[in-house]
Protein backbone atom coordinates (compact mmCIF):
# COMPACT_ATOMS: atom_id res chain seq x y z
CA UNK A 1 -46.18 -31.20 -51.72
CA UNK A 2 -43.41 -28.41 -51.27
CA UNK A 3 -43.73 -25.07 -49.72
CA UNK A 4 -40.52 -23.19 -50.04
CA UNK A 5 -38.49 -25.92 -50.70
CA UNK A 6 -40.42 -28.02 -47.31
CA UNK A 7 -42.08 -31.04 -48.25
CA UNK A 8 -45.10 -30.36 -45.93
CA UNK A 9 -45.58 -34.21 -44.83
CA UNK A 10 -41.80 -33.47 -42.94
CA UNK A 11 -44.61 -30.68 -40.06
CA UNK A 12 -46.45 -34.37 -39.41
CA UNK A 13 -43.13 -36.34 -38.54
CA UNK A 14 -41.77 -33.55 -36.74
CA UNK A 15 -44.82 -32.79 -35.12
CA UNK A 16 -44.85 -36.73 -33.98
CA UNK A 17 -41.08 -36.49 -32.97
CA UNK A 18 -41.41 -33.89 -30.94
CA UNK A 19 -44.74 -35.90 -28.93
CA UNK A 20 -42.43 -39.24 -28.51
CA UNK A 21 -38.75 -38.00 -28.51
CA UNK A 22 -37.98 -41.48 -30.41
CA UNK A 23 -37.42 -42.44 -34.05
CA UNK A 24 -39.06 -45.67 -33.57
CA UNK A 25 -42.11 -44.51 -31.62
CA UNK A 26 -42.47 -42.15 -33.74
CA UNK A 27 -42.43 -44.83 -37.39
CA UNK A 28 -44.55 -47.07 -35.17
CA UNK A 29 -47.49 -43.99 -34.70
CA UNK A 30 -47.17 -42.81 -38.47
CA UNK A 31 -46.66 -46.61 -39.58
CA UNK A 32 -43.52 -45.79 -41.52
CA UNK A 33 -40.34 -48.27 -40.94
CA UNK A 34 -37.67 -46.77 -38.31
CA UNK A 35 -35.23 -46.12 -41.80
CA UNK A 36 -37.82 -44.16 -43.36
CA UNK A 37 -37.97 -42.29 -40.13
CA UNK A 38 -34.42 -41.85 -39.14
CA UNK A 39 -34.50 -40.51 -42.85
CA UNK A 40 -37.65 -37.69 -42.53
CA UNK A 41 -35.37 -36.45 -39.20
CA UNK A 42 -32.40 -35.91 -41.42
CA UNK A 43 -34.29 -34.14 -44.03
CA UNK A 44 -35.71 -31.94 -40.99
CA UNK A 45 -31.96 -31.88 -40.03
CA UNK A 46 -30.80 -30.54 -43.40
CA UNK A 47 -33.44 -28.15 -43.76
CA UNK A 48 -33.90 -26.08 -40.58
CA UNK A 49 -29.69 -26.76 -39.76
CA UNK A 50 -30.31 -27.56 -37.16
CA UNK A 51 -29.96 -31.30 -35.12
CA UNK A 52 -33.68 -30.63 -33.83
CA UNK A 53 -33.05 -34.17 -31.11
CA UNK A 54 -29.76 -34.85 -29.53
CA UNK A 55 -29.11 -38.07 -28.04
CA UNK A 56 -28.31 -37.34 -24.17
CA UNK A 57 -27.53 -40.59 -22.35
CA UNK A 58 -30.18 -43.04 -23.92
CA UNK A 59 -32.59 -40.23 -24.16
CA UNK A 60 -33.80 -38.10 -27.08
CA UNK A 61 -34.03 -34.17 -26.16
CA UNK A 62 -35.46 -31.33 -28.36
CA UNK A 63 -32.74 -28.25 -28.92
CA UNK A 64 -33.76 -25.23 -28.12
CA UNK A 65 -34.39 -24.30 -31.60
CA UNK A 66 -36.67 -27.14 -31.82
CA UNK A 67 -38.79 -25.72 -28.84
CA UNK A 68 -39.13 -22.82 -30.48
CA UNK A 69 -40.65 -24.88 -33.54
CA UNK A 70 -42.90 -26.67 -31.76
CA UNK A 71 -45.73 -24.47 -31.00
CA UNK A 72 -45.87 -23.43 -34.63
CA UNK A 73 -45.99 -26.42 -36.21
CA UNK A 74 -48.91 -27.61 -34.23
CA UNK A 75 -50.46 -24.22 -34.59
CA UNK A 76 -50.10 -25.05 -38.47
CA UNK A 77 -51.01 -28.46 -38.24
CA UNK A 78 -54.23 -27.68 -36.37
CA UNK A 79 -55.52 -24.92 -39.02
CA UNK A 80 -54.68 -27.47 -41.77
CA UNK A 81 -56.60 -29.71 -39.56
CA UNK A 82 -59.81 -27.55 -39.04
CA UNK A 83 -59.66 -26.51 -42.84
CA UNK A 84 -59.50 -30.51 -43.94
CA UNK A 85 -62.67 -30.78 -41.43
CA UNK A 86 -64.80 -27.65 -42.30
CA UNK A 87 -67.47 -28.58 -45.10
CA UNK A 88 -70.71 -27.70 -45.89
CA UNK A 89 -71.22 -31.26 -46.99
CA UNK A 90 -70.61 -33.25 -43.85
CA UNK A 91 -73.03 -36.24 -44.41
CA UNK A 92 -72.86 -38.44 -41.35
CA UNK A 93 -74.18 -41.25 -42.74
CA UNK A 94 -71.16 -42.00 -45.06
CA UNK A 95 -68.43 -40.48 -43.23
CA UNK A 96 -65.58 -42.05 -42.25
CA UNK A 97 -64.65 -39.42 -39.32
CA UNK A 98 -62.69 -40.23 -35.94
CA UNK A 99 -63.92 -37.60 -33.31
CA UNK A 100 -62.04 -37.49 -30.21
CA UNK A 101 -63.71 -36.77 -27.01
CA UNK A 102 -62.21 -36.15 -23.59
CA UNK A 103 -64.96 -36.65 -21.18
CA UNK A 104 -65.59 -39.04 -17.80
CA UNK A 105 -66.83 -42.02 -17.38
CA UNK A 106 -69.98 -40.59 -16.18
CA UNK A 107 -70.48 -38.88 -19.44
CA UNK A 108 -69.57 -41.83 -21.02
CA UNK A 109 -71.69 -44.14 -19.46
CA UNK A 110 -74.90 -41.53 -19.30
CA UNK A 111 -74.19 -39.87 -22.84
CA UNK A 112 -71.87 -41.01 -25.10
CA UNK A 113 -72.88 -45.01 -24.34
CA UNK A 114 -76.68 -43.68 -25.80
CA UNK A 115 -75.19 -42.05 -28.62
CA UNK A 116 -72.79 -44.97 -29.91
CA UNK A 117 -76.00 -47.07 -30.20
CA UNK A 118 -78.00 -44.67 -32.34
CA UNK A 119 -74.41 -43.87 -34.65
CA UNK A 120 -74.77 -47.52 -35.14
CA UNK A 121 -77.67 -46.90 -37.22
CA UNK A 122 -77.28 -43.36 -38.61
CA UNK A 123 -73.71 -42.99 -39.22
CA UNK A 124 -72.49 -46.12 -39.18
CA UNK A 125 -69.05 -45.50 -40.07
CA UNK A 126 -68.16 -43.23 -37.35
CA UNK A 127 -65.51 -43.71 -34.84
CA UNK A 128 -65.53 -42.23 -31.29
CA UNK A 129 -62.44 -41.95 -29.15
CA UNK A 130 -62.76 -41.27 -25.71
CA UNK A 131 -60.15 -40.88 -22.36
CA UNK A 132 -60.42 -39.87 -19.41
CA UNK A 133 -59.83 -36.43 -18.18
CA UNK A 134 -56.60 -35.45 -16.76
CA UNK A 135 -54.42 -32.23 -15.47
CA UNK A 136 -53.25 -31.12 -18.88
CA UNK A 137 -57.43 -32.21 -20.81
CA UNK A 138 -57.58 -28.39 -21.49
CA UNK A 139 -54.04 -27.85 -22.92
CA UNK A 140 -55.16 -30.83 -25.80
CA UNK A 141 -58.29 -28.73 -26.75
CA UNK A 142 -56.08 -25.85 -26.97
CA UNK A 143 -53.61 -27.84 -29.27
CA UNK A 144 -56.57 -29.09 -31.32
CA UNK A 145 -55.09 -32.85 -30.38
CA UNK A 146 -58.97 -33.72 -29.13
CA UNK A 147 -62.29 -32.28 -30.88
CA UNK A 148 -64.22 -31.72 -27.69
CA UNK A 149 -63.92 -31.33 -23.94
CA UNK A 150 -66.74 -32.04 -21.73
CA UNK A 151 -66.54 -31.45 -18.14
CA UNK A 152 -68.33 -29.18 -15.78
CA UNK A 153 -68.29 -25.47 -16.33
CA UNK A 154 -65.42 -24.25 -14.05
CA UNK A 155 -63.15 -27.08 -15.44
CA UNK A 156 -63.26 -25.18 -18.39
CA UNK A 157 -60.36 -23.26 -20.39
CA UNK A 158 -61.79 -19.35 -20.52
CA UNK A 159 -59.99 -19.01 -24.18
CA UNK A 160 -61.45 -21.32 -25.61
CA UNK A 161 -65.22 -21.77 -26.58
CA UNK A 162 -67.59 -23.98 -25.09
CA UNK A 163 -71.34 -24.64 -24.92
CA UNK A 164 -73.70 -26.14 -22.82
CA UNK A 165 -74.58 -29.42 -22.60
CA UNK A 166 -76.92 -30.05 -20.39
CA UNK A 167 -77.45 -28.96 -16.88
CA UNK A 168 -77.29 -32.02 -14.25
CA UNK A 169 -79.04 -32.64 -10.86
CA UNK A 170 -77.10 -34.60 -7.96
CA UNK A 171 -79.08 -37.19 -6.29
CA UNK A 172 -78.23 -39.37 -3.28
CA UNK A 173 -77.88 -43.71 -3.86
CA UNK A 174 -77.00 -46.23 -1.79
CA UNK A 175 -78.03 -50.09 -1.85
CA UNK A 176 -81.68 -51.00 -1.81
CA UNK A 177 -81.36 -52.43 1.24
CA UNK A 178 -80.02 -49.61 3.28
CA UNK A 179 -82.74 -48.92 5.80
CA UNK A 180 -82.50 -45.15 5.35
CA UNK A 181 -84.50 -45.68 1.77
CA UNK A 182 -87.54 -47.02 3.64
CA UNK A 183 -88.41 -43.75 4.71
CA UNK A 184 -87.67 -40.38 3.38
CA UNK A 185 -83.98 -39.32 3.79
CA UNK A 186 -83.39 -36.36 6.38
CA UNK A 187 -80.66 -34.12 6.12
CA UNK A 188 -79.50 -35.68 9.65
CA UNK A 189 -79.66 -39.10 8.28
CA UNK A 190 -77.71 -38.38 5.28
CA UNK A 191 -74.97 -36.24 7.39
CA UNK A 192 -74.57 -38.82 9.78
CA UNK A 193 -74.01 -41.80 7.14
CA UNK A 194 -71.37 -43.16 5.96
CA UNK A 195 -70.32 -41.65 2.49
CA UNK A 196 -68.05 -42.81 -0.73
CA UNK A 197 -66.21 -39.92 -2.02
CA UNK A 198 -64.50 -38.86 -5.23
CA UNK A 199 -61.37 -38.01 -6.45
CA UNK A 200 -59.88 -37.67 -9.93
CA UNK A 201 -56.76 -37.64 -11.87
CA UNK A 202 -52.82 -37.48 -10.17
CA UNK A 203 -54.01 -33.90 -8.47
CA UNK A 204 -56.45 -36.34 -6.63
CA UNK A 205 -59.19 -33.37 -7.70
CA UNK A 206 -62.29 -33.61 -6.19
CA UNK A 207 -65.84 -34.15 -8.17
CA UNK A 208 -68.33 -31.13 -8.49
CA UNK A 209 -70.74 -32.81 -5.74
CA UNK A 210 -68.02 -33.34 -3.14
CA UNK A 211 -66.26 -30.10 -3.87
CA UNK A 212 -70.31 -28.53 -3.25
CA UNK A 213 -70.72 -29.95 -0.10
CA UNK A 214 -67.33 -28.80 1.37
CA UNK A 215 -68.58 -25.54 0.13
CA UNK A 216 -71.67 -25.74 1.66
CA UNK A 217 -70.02 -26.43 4.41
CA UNK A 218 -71.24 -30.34 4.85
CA UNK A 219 -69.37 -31.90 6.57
CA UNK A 220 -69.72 -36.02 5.95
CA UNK A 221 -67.82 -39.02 7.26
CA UNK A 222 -65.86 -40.48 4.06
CA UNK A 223 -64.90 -43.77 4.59
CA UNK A 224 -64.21 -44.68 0.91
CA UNK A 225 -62.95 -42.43 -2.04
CA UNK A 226 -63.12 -43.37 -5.45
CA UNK A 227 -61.74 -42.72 -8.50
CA UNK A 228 -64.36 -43.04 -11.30
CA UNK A 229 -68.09 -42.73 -11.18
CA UNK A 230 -69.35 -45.92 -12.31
CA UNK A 231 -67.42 -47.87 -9.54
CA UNK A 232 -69.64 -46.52 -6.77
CA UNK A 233 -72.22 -49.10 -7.02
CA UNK A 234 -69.57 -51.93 -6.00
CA UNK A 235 -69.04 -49.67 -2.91
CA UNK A 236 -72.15 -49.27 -1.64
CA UNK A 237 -74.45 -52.26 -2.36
CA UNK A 238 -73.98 -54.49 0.77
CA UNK A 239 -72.84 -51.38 3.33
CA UNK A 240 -75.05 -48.75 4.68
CA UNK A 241 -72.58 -46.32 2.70
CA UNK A 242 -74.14 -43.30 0.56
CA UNK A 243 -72.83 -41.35 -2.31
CA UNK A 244 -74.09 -38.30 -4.18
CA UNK A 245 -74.08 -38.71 -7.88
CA UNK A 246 -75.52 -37.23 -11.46
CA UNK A 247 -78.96 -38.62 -11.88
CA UNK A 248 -78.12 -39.41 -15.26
CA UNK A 249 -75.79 -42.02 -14.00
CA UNK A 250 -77.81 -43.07 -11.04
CA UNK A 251 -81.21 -43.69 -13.18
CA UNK A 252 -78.65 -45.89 -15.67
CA UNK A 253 -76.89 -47.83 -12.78
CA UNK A 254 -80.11 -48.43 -11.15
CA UNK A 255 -81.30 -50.46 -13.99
CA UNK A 256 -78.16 -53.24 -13.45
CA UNK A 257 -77.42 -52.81 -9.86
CA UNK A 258 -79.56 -53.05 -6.72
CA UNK A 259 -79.21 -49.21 -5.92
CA UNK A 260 -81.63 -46.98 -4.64
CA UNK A 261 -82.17 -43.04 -5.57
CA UNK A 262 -83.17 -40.49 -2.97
CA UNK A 263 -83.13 -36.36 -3.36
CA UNK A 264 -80.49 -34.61 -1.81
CA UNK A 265 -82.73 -33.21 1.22
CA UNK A 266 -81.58 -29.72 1.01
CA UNK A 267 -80.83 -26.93 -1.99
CA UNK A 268 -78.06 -28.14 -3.73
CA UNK A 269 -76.50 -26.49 -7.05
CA UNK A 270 -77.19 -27.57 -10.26
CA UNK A 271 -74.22 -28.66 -11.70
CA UNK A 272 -73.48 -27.04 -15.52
CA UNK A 273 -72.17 -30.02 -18.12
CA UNK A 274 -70.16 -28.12 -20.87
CA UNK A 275 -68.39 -28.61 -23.79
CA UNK A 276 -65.27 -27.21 -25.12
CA UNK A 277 -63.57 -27.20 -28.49
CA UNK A 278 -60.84 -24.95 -30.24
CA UNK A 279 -61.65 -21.87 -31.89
CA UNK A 280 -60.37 -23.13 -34.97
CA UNK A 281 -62.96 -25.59 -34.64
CA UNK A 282 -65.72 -23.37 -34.90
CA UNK A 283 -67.12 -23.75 -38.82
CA UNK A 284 -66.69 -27.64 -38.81
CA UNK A 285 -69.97 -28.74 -39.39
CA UNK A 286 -69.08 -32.56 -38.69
CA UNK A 287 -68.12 -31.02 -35.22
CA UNK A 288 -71.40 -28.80 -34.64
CA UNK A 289 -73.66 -31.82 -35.82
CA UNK A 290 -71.84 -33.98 -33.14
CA UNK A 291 -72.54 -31.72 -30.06
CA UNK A 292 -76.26 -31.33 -31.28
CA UNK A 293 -76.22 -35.52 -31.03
CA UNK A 294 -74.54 -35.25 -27.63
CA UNK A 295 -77.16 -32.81 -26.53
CA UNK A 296 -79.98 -35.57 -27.31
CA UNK A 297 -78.51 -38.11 -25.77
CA UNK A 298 -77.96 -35.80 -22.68
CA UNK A 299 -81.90 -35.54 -22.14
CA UNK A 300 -83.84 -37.06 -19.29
CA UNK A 301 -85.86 -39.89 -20.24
């Protein structure tokens, strides 16, 4: 299809070119041969006049014209995108859909683990992506290159909307073992303990319950930082350690690994699970029936 002259399938290869800054990345992602690619850049070429990449030692570089390109070809791509997806007919049980979701491995563990098994019977032929967060997890909501974000509420991008989730309580585990379950845990106890911490992405951010207690002003002996929820059991069973986690998570570990589950023995704040999308986003029914299963799946047994 042509628009002024523009075959429109020439936005997807540029858009792709652009992402990899290689000709044969680039055929590899839209499974085209590296000809047929080296021939959609020289139709780009020929119609914008301009060389869009320029070889620079043995790396590919965008001109400055082809900067300027970028962010409205993905702007275009991602209304073509959220028109393709908004219907009034979305029928999960015979769609084919890919949804994208950028969420931890808490989430996935304690949410989206629940709701694969039940799409296994009522929409069979859905597919759910998932990766981790990172730095730059609210930029790809804002370029439409994910369908939802969910991470806690002031993780979240303030132009874009989001909903709640669910709201999540922290709870303190350690191994089964650990003397201090035998009783109930003090606030003294629990301060004087050894702890695992947490720490995400290159930034090295800290989690929500962490980030809380240096608020708080709690100040705990961390002897061992992680990076991902669901390695904590491995670091505490066998050690007198602690860790505060989601008692989504906890209840679901605690069902595989010899863990125990105490309250935190003082007011702590509830911690606000949300989840983001792009405007554009906002009539696509295949999207709105997906964070109504999410919230389900969210719910305390």
């Amino acid at each position: 299809m042509r628009f002024k002259g523009l075959d429109l399938n020439l936005l997807v290869a540029f858009d792709v070119l652009m992402e990899t800054r290689s000709v044969s990345r680039a055929a590899e992602q839209l499974h085209l041969s590296q000809p047929a690619m080296s021939a959609a850049l020289g139709r780009l070429r020929d119609y914008f006049g301009d060389n869009l990449l320029v070889l620079q030692g043995k790396r590919m570089l965008p001109t400055a014209y082809a900067e300027t390109l970028m962010p409205m070809v993905q702007d275009t791509l991602r209304h073509i995108d959220a028109m393709i997806n908004t219907s009034t007919s979305f029928d999960p049980a015979t769609s084919q859909r890919i949804f994208r979701l950028i969420a931890s491995d808490y989430i996935t563990a304690a949410v989206i683990a629940p709701l694969s098994r039940r799409l296994a019977k009522i929409a069979p032929n859905i597919q759910l992506e998932t990766v981790l967060p990172s730095d730059g997890s609210s930029d790809l909501i804002a370029q439409g290159a994910f369908d939802l974000l969910i991470t806690p509420e002031n993780f979240i991008n303030p132009g874009q909307p989001a909903e709640l989730l669910c709201e999540e309580r922290h709870v303190v585990v350690g191994w089964n073992r650990n003397p201090l379950f035998s009783e109930t845990l003090t606030e003294d106890a629990l301060m004087a303990a050894s702890h695992v911490g947490m720490q995400m992405g290159n930034q090295r951010t800290s989690a929500f319950a962490d980030k809380m207690m240096d608020q708080m002003g709690k100040v705990r002996r961390l002897d061992v930082m992680a990076a991902s929820f669901t390695v904590v059991p491995w670091l505490i069973i066998e050690t007198n350690r602690l860790a505060l986690m989601h008692e989504r998570l906890a209840r679901q570990l605690a069902t595989m690994f010899p863990i125990a589950i105490a309250p935190i023995p003082f007011d702590f704040p509830m911690m606000r699970e949300m989840m983001q999308y792009n405007r554009t986003r906002g009539n696509d029914e295949g999207l709105r029936w997906l964070r109504e299963q999410l919230r389900i799946d969210s719910k305390l047994p």
